[in-house]
N, C-alpha and C. Protein backbone atom coordinates (compact mmCIF):
# COMPACT_ATOMS: atom_id res chain seq x y z
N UNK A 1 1.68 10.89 -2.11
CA UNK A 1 0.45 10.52 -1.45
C UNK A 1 0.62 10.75 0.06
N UNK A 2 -0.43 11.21 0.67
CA UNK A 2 -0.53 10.97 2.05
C UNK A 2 -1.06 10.24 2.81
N UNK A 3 -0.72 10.12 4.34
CA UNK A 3 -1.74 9.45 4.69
C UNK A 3 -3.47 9.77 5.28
N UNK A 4 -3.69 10.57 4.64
CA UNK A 4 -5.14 10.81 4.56
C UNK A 4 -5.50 10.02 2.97
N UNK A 5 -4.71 10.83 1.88
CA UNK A 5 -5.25 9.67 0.69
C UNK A 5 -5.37 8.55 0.98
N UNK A 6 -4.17 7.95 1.57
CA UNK A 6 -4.45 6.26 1.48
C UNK A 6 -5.38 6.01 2.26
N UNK A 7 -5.71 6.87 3.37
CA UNK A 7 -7.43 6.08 3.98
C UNK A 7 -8.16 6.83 3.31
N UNK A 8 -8.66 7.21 2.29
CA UNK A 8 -9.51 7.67 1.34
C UNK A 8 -9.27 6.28 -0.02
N UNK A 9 -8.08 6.25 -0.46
CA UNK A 9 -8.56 5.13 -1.10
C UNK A 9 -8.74 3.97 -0.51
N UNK A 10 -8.38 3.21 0.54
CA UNK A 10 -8.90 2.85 1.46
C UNK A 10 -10.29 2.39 1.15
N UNK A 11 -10.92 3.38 1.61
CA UNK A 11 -12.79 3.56 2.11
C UNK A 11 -13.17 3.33 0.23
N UNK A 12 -12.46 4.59 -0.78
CA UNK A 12 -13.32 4.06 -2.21
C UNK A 12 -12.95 2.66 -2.58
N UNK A 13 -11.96 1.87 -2.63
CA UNK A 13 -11.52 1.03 -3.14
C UNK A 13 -12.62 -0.39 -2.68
N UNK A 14 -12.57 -0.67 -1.05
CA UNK A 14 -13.39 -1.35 -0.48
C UNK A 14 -14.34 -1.08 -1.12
N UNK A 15 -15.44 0.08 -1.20
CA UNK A 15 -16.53 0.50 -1.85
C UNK A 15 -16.96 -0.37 -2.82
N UNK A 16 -15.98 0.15 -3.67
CA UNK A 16 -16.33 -0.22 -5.29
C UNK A 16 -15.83 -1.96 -5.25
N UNK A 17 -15.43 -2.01 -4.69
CA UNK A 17 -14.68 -3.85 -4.45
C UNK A 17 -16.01 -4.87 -4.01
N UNK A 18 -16.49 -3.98 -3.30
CA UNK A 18 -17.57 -4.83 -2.14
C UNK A 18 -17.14 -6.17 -1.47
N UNK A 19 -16.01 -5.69 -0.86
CA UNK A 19 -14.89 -5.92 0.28
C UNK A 19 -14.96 -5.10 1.07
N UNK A 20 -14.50 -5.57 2.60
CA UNK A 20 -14.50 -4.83 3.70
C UNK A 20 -12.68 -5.21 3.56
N UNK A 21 -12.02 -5.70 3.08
CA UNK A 21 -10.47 -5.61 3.28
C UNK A 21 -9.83 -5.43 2.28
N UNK A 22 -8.56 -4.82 2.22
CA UNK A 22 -7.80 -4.57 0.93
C UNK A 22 -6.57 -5.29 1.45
N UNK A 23 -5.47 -5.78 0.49
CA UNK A 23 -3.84 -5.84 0.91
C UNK A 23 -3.44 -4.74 0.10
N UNK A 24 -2.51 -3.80 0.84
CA UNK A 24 -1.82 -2.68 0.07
C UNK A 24 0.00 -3.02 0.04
N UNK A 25 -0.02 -3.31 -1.50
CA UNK A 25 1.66 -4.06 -1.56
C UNK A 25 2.62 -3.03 -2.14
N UNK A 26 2.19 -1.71 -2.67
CA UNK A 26 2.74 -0.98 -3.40
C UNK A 26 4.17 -0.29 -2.89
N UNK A 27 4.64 0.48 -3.43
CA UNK A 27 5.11 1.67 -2.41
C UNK A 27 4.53 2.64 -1.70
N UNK A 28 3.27 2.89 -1.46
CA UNK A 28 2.36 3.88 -0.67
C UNK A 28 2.32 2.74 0.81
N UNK A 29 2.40 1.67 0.88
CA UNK A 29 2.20 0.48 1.69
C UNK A 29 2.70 1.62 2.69
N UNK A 30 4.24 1.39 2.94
CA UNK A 30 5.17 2.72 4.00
C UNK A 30 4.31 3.12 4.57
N UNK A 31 3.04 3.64 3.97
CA UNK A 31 2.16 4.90 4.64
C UNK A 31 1.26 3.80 6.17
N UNK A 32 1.43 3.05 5.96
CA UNK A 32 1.11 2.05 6.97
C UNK A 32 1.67 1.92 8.22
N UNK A 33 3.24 2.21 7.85
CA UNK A 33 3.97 2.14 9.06
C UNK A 33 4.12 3.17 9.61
N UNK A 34 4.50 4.02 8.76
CA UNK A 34 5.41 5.44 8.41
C UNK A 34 4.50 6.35 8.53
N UNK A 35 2.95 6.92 8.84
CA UNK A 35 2.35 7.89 8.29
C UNK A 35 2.91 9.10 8.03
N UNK A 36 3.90 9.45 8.28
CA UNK A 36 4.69 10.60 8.40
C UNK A 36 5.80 10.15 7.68
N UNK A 37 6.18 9.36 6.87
CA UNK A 37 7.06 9.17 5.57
C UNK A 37 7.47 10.26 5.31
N UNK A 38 8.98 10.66 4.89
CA UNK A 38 9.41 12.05 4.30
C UNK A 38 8.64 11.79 3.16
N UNK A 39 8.76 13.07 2.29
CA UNK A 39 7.67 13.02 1.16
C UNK A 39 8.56 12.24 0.29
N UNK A 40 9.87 12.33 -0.12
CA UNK A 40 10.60 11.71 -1.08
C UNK A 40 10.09 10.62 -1.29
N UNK A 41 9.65 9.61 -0.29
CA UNK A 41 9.40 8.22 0.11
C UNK A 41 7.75 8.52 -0.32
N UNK A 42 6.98 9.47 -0.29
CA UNK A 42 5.55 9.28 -0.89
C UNK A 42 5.34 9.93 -2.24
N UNK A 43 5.94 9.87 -3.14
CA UNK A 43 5.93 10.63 -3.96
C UNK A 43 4.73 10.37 -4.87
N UNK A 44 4.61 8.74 -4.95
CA UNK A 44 4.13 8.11 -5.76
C UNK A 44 2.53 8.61 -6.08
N UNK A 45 1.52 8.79 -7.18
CA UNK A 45 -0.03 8.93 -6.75
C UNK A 45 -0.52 8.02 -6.93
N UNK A 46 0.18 6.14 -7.08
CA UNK A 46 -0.43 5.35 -6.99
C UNK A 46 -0.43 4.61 -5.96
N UNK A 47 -1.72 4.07 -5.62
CA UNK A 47 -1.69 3.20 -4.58
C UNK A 47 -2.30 1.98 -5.00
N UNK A 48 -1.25 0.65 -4.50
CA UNK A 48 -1.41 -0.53 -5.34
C UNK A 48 -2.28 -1.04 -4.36
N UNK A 49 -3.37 -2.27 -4.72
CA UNK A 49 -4.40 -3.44 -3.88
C UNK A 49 -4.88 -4.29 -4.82
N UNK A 50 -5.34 -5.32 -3.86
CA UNK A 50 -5.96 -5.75 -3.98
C UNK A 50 -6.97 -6.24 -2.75
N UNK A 51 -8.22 -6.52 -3.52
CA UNK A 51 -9.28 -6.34 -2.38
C UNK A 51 -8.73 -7.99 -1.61
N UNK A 52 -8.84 -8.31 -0.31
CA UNK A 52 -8.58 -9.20 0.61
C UNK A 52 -9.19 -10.39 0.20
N UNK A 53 -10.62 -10.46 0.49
CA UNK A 53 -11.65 -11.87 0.04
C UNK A 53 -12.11 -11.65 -1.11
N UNK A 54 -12.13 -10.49 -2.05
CA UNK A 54 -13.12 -11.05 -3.51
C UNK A 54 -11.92 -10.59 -4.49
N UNK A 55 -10.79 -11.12 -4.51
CA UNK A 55 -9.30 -10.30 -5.86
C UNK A 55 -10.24 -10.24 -6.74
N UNK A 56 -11.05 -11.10 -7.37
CA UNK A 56 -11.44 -10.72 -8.77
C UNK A 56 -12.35 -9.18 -8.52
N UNK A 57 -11.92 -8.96 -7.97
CA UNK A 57 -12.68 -7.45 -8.18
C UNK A 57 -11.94 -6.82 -8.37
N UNK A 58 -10.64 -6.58 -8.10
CA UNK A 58 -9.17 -5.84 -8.52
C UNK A 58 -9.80 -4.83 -10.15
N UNK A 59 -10.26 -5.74 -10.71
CA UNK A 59 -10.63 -5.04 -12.34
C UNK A 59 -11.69 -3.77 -12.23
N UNK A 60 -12.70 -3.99 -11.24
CA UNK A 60 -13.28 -2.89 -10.95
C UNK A 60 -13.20 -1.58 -10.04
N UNK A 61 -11.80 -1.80 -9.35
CA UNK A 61 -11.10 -0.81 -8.63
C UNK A 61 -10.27 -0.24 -9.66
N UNK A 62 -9.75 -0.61 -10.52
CA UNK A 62 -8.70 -0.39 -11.44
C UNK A 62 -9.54 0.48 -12.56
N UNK A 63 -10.83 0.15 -12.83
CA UNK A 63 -11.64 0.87 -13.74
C UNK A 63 -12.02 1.85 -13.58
N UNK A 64 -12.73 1.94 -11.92
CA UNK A 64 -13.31 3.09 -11.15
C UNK A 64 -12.80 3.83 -10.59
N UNK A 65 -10.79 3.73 -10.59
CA UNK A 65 -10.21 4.29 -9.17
C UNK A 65 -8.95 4.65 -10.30
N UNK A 66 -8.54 3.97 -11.02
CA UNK A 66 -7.28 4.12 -11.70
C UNK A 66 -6.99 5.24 -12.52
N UNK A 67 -5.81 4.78 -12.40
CA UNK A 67 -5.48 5.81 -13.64
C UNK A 67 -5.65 6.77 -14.71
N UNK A 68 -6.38 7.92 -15.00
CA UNK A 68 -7.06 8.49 -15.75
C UNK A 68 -8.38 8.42 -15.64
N UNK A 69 -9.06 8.21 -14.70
CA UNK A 69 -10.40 8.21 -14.28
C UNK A 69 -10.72 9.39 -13.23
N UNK A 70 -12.16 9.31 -13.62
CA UNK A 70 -12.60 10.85 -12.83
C UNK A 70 -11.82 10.72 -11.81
N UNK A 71 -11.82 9.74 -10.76
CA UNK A 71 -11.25 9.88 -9.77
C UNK A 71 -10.04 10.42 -9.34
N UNK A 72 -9.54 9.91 -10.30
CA UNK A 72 -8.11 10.29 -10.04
C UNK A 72 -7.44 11.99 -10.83
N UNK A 73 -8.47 12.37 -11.55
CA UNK A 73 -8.40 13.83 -12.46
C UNK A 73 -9.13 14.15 -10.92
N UNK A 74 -10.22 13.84 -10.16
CA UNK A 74 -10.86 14.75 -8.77
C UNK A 74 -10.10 15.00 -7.79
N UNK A 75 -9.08 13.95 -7.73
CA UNK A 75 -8.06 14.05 -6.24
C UNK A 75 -6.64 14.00 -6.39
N UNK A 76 -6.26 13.96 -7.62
CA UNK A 76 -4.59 13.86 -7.98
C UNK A 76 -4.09 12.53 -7.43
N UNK A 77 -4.33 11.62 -7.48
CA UNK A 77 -3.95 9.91 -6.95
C UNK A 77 -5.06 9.27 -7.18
N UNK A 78 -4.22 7.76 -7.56
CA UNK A 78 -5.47 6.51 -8.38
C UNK A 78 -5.09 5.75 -7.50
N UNK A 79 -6.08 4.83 -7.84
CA UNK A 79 -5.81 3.25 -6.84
C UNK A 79 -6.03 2.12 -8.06
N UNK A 80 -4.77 1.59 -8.09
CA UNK A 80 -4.60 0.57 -9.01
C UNK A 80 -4.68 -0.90 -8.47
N UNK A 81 -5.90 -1.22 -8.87
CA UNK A 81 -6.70 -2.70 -8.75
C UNK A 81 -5.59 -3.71 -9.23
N UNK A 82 -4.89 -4.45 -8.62
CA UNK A 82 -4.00 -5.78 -9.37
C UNK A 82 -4.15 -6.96 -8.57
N UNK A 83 -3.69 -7.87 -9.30
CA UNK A 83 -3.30 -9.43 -8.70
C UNK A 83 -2.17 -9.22 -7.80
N UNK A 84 -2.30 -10.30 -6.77
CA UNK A 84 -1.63 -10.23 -5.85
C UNK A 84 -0.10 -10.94 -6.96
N UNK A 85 -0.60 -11.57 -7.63
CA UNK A 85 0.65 -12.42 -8.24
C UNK A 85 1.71 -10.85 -8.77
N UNK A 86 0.90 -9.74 -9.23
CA UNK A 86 1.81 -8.98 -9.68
C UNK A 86 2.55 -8.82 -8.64
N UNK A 87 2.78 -9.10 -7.33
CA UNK A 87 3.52 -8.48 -6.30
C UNK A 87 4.56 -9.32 -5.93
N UNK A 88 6.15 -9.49 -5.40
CA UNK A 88 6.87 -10.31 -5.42
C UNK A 88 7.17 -10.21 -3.91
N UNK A 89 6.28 -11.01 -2.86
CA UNK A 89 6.89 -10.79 -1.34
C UNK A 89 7.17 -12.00 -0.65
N UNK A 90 8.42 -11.54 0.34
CA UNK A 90 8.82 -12.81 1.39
C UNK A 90 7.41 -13.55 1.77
N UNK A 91 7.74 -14.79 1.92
CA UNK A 91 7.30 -15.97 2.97
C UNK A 91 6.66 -15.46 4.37
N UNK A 92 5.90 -15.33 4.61
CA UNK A 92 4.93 -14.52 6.26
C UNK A 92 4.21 -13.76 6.13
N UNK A 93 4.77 -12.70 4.80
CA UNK A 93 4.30 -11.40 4.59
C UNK A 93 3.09 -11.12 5.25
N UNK A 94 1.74 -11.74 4.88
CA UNK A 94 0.65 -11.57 5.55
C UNK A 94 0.45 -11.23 6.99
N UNK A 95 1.19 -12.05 7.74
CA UNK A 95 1.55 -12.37 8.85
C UNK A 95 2.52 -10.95 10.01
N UNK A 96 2.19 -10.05 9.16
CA UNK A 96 3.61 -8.94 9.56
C UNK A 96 2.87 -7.65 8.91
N UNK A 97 1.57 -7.39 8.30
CA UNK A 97 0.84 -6.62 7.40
C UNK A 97 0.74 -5.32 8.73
N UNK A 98 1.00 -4.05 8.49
CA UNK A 98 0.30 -3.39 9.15
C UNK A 98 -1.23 -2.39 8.79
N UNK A 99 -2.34 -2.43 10.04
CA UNK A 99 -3.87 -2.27 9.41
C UNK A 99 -4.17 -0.90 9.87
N UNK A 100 -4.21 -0.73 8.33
CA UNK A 100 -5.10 1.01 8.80
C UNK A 100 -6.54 0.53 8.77
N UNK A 101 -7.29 1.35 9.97
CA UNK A 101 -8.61 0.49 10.14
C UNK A 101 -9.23 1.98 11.03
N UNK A 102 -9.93 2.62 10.70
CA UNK A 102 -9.92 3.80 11.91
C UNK A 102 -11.87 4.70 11.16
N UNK A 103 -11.80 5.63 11.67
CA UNK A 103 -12.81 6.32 11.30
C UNK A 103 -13.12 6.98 9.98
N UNK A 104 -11.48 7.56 9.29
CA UNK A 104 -11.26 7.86 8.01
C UNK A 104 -11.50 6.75 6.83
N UNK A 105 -11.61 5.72 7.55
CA UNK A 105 -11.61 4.22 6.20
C UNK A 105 -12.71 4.21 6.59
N UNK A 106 -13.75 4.91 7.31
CA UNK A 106 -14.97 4.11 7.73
C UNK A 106 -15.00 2.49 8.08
N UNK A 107 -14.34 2.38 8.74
CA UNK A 107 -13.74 0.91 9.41
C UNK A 107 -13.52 -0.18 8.07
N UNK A 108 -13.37 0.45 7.07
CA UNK A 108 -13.03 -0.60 6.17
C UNK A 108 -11.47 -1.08 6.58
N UNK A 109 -10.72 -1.89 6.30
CA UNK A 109 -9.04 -2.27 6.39
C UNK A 109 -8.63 -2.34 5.65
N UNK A 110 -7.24 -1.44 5.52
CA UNK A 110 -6.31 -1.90 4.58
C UNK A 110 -5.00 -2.68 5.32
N UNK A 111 -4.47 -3.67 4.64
CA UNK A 111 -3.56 -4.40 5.05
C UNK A 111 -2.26 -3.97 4.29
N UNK A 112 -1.14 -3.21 4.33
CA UNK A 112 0.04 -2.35 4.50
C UNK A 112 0.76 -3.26 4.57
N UNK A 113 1.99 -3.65 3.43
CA UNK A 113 3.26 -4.63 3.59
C UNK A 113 3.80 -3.87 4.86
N UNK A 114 4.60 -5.02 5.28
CA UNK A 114 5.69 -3.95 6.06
C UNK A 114 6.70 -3.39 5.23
N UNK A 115 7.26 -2.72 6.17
CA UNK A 115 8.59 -2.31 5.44
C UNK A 115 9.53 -3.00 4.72
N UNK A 116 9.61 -3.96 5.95
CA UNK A 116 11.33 -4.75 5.80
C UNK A 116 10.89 -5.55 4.26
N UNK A 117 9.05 -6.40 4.59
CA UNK A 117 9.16 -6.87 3.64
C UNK A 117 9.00 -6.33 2.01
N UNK A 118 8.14 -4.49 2.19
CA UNK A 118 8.44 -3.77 1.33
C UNK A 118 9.67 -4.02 0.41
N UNK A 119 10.75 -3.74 1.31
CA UNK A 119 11.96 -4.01 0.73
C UNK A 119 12.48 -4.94 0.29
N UNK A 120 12.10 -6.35 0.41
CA UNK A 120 12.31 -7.10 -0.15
C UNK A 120 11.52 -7.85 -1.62
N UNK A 121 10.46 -6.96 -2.00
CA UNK A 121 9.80 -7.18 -2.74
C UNK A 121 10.35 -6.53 -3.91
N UNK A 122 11.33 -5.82 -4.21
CA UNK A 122 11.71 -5.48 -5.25
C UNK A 122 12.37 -4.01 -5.37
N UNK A 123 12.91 -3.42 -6.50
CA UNK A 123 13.86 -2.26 -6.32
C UNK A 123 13.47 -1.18 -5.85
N UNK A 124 11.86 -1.01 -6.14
CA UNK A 124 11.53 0.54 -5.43
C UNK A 124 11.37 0.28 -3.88
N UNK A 125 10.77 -0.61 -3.46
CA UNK A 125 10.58 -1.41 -2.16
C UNK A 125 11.94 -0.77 -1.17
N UNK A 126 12.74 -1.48 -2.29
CA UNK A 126 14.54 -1.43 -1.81
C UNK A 126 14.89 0.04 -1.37
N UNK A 127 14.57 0.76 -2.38
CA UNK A 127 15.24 1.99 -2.33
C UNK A 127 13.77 2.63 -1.32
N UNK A 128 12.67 2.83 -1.10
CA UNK A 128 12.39 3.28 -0.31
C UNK A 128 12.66 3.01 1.49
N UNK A 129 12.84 1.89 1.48
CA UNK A 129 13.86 1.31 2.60
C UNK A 129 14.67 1.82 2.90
N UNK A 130 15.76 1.93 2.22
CA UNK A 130 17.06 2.57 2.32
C UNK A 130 17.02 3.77 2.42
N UNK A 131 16.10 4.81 2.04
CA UNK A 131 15.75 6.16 2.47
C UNK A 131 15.01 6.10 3.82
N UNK A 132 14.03 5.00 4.21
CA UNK A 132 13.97 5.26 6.12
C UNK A 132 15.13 4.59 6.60
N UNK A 133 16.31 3.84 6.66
CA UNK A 133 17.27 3.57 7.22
C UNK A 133 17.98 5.20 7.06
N UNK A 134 18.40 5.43 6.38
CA UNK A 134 19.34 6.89 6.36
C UNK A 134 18.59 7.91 7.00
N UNK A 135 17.11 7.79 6.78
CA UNK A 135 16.80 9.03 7.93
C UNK A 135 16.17 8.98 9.23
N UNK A 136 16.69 7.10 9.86
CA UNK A 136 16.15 6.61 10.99
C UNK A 136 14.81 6.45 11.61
N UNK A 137 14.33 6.18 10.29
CA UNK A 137 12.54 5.78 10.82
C UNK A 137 12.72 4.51 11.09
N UNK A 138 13.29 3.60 9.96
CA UNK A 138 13.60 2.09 10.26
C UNK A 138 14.55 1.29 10.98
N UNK A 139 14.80 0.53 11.27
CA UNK A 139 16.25 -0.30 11.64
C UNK A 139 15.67 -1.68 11.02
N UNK A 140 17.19 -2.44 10.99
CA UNK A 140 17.14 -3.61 10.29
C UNK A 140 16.16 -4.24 11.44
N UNK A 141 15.71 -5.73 10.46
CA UNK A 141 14.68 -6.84 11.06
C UNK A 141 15.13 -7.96 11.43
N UNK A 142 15.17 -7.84 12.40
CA UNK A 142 16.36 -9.55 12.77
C UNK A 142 15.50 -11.15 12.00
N UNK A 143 14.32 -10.81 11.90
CA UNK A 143 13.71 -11.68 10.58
C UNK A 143 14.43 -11.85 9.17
N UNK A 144 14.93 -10.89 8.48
CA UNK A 144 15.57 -10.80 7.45
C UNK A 144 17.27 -10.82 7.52
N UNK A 145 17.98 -11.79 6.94
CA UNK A 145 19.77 -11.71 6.65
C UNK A 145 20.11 -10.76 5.56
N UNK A 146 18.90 -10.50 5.16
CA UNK A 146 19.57 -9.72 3.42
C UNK A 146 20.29 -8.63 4.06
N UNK A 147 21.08 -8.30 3.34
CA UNK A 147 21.32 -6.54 3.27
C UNK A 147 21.18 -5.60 2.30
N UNK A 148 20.38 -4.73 2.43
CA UNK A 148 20.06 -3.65 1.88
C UNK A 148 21.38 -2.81 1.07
């Protein structure tokens, strides 16, 4: 994925949500910090959310945007509608989100884990981490003791 997709799903996701905000917890999140992510690190064509103020709409992003839907046979990448519960992140997280918010989202927002806490949310998280530490996009977070 790039970061033009993710402000394209972005703008459909809000759409179909009827939300003006998304949280993006996935591994496409990176594309938040990183827009220029080596590709290894974007490989993925999913991009995970949930809409900000109405989650129960998650089911109709997931219907309209997901997986095997026109959409995603029209542009080669889905946007997969979930519960925030599916997502496993540090304590602040919110608090540390970076916002794509610009002319391409049509000022809709997406809210982008960070990295560090990317990485702490679980193994792909991990390992995409550890691929911007080795090719110096990232450095450690004096917020976090873990080690990678």
């Amino acid at each position: 994925m790039t970061r033009a997709q993710l402000e394209h799903a972005i703008r459909a996701a809000c759409r179909v949500a009827e939300d003006s905000e998304l949280w993006i917890f996935g591994s496409q999140a990176i594309l938040g910090q990183f827009p220029d992510a080596p590709e290894a690190l974007r490989e993925s064509a999913e991009c995970d959310v949930t809409p900000k103020n109405l989650p129960e709409a998650a089911d109709k992003i997931d219907g309209a945007l997901g997986e095997l839907s026109q959409f995603h046979e029209t542009y080669g990448f889905y946007v997969h509608g979930l519960s925030l519960q599916a997502a496993v992140l540090p304590e602040g997280w919110k608090d540390r989100t970076i916002t794509i918010q610009n002319p391409n989202t049509k000022q809709y927002a997406g809210h982008c884990v960070e990295v560090h806490d990317l990485a702490a949310s679980g193994d792909n998280g991990r390992i995409m981490a550890v691929g911007l530490f080795r090719v110096g996009s990232a450095g450690p977070d004096p917020h976090f003791s873990t080690t990678l």
